[in-house]
N, C-alpha and C. Protein backbone atom coordinates (compact mmCIF):
# COMPACT_ATOMS: atom_id res chain seq x y z
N UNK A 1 -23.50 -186.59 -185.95
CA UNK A 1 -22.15 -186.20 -185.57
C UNK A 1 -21.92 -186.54 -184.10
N UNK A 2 -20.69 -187.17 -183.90
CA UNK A 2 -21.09 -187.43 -182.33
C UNK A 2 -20.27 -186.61 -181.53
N UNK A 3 -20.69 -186.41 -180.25
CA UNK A 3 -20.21 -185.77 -179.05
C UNK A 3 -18.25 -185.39 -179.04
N UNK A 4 -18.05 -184.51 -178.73
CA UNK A 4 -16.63 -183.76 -178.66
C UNK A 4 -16.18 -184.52 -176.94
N UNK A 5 -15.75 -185.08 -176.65
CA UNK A 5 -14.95 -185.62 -175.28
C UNK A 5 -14.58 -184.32 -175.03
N UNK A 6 -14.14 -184.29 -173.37
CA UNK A 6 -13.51 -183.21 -172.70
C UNK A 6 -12.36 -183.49 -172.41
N UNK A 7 -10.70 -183.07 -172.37
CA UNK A 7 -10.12 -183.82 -172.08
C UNK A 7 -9.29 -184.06 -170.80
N UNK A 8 -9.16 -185.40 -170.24
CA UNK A 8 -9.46 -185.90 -169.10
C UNK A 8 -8.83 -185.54 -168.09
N UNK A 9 -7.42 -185.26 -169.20
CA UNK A 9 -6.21 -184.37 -167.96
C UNK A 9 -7.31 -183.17 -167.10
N UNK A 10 -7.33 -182.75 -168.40
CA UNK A 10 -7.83 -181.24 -167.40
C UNK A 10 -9.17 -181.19 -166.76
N UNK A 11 -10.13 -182.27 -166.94
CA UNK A 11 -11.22 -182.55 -166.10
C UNK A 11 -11.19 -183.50 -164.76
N UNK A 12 -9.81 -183.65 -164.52
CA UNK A 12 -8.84 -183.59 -163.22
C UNK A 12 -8.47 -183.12 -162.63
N UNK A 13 -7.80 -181.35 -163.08
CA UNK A 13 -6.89 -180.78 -162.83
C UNK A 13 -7.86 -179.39 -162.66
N UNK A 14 -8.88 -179.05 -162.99
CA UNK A 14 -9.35 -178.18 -163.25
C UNK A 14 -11.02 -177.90 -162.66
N UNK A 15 -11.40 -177.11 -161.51
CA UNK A 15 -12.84 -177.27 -161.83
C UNK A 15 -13.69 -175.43 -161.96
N UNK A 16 -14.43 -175.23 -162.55
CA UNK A 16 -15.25 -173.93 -162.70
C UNK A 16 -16.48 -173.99 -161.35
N UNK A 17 -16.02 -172.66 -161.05
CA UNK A 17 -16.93 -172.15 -159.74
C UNK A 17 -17.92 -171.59 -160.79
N UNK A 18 -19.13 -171.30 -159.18
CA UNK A 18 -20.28 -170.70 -159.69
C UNK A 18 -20.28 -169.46 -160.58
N UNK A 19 -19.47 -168.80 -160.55
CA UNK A 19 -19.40 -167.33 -161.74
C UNK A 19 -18.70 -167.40 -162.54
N UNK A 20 -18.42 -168.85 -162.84
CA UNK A 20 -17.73 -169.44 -164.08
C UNK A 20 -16.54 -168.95 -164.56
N UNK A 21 -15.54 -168.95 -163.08
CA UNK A 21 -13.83 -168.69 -163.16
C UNK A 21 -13.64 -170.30 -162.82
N UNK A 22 -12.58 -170.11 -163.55
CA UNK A 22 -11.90 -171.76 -163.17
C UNK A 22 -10.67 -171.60 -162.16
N UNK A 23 -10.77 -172.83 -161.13
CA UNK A 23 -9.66 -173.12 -160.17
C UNK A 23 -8.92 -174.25 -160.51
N UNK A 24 -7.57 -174.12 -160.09
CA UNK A 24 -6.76 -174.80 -160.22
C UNK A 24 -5.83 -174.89 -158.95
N UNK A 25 -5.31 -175.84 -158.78
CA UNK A 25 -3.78 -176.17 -157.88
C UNK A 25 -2.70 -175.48 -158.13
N UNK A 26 -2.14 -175.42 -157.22
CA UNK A 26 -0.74 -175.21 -157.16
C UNK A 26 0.56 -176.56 -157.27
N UNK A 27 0.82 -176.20 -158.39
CA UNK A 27 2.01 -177.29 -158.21
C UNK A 27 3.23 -176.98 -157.13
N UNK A 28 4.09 -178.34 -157.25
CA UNK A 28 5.39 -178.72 -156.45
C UNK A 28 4.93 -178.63 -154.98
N UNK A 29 3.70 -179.33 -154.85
CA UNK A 29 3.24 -179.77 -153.02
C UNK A 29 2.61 -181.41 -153.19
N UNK A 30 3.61 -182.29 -153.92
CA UNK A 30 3.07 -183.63 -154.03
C UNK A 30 4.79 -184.13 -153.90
N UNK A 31 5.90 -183.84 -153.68
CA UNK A 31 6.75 -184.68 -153.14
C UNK A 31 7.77 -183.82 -152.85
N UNK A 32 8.37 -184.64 -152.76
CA UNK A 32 10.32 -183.89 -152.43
C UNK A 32 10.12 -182.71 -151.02
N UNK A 33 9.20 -182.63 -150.19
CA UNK A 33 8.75 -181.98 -148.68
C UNK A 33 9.67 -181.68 -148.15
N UNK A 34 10.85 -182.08 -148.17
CA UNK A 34 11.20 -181.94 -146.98
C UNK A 34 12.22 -180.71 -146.84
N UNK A 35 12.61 -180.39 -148.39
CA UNK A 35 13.70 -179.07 -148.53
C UNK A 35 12.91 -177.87 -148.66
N UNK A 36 11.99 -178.04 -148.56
CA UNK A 36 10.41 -177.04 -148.71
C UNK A 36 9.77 -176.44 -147.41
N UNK A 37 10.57 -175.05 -147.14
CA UNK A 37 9.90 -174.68 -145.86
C UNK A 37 8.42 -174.13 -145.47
N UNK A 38 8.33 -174.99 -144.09
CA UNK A 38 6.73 -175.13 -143.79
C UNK A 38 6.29 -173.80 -144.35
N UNK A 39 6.48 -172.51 -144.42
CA UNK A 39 5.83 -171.76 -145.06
C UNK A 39 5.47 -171.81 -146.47
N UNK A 40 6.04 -172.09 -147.43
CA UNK A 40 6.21 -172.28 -148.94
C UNK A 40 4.97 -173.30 -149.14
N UNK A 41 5.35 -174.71 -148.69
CA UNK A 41 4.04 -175.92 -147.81
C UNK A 41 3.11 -175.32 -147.86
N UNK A 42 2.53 -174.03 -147.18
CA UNK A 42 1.20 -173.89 -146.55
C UNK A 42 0.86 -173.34 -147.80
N UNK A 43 1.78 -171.93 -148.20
CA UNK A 43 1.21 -171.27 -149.32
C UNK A 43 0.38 -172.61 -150.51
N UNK A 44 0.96 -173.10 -150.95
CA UNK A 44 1.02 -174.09 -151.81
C UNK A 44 -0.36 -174.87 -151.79
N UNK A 45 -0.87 -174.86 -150.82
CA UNK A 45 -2.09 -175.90 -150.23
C UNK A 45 -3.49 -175.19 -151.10
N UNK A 46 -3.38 -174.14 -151.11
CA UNK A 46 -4.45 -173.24 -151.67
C UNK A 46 -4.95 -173.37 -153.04
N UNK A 47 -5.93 -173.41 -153.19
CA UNK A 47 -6.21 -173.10 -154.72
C UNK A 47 -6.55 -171.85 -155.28
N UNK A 48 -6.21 -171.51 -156.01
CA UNK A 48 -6.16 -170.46 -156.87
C UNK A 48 -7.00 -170.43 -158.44
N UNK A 49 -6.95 -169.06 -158.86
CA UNK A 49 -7.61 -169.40 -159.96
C UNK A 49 -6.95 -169.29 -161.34
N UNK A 50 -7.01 -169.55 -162.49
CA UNK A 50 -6.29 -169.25 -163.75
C UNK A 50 -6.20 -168.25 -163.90
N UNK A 51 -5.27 -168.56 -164.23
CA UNK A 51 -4.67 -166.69 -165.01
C UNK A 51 -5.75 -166.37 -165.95
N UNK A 52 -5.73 -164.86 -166.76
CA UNK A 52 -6.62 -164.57 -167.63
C UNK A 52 -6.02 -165.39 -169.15
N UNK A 53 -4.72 -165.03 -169.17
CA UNK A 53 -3.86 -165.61 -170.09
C UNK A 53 -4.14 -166.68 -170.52
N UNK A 54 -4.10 -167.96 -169.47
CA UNK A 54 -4.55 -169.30 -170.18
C UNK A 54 -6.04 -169.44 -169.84
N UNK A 55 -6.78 -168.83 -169.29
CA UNK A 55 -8.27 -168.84 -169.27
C UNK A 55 -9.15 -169.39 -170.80
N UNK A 56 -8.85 -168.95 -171.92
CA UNK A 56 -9.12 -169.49 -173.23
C UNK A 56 -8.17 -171.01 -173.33
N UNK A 57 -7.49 -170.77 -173.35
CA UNK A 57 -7.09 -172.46 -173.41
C UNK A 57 -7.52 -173.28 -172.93
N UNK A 58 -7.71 -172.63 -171.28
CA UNK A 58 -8.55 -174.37 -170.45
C UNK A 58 -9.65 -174.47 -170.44
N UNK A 59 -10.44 -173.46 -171.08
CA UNK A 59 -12.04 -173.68 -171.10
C UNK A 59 -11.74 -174.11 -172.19
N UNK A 60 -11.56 -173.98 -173.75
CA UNK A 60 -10.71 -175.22 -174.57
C UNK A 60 -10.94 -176.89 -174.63
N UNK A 61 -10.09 -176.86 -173.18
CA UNK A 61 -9.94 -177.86 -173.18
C UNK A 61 -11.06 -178.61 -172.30
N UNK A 62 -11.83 -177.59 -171.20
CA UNK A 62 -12.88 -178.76 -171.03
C UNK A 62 -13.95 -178.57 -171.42
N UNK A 63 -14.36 -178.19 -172.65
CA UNK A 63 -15.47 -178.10 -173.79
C UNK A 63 -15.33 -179.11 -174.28
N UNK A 64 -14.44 -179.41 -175.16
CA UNK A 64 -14.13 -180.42 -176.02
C UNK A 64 -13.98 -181.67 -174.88
C-alpha cells in the first residue's frame, strides 16, 4: 500500500512546535499596506497558534 502524501498547501502554511501545537500566520499582511495602520501591520507580523476548533482538521491535513 503506498504512502498517504501530506498536503502541500498546508505543509507551507503550517508548522508544529515542540509540544505539538501547530502555528500559523496571520493573514491580510502580504499586500494592499498602505490603508493598513502601522499598528494593525505590526499586530499581523506575529504568529499565532490554531484555534482548538480547526486543530483536527490541520493535523488532517498534514498526516495525510
Amino acid at each position: 500500500m503506498p504512502k498517504i502524501k501530506t498536503k502541500s498547501g498546508a505543509k507551507k502554511r503550517f508548522k508544529v512546535t515542540g509540544t505539538g501545537k501547530i502555528k500559523r500566520k496571520h493573514a491580510y499582511h502580504s499586500h494592499i499596506l498602505t490603508k493598513k495602520s502601522t499598528k494593525r501591520k505590526r499586530n499581523l507580523v506575529h504568529a499565532t497558534l490554531v484555534s482548538s476548533a480547526d486543530m483536527k482538521r490541520v493535523t488532517l491535513m498534514l498526516v495525510m
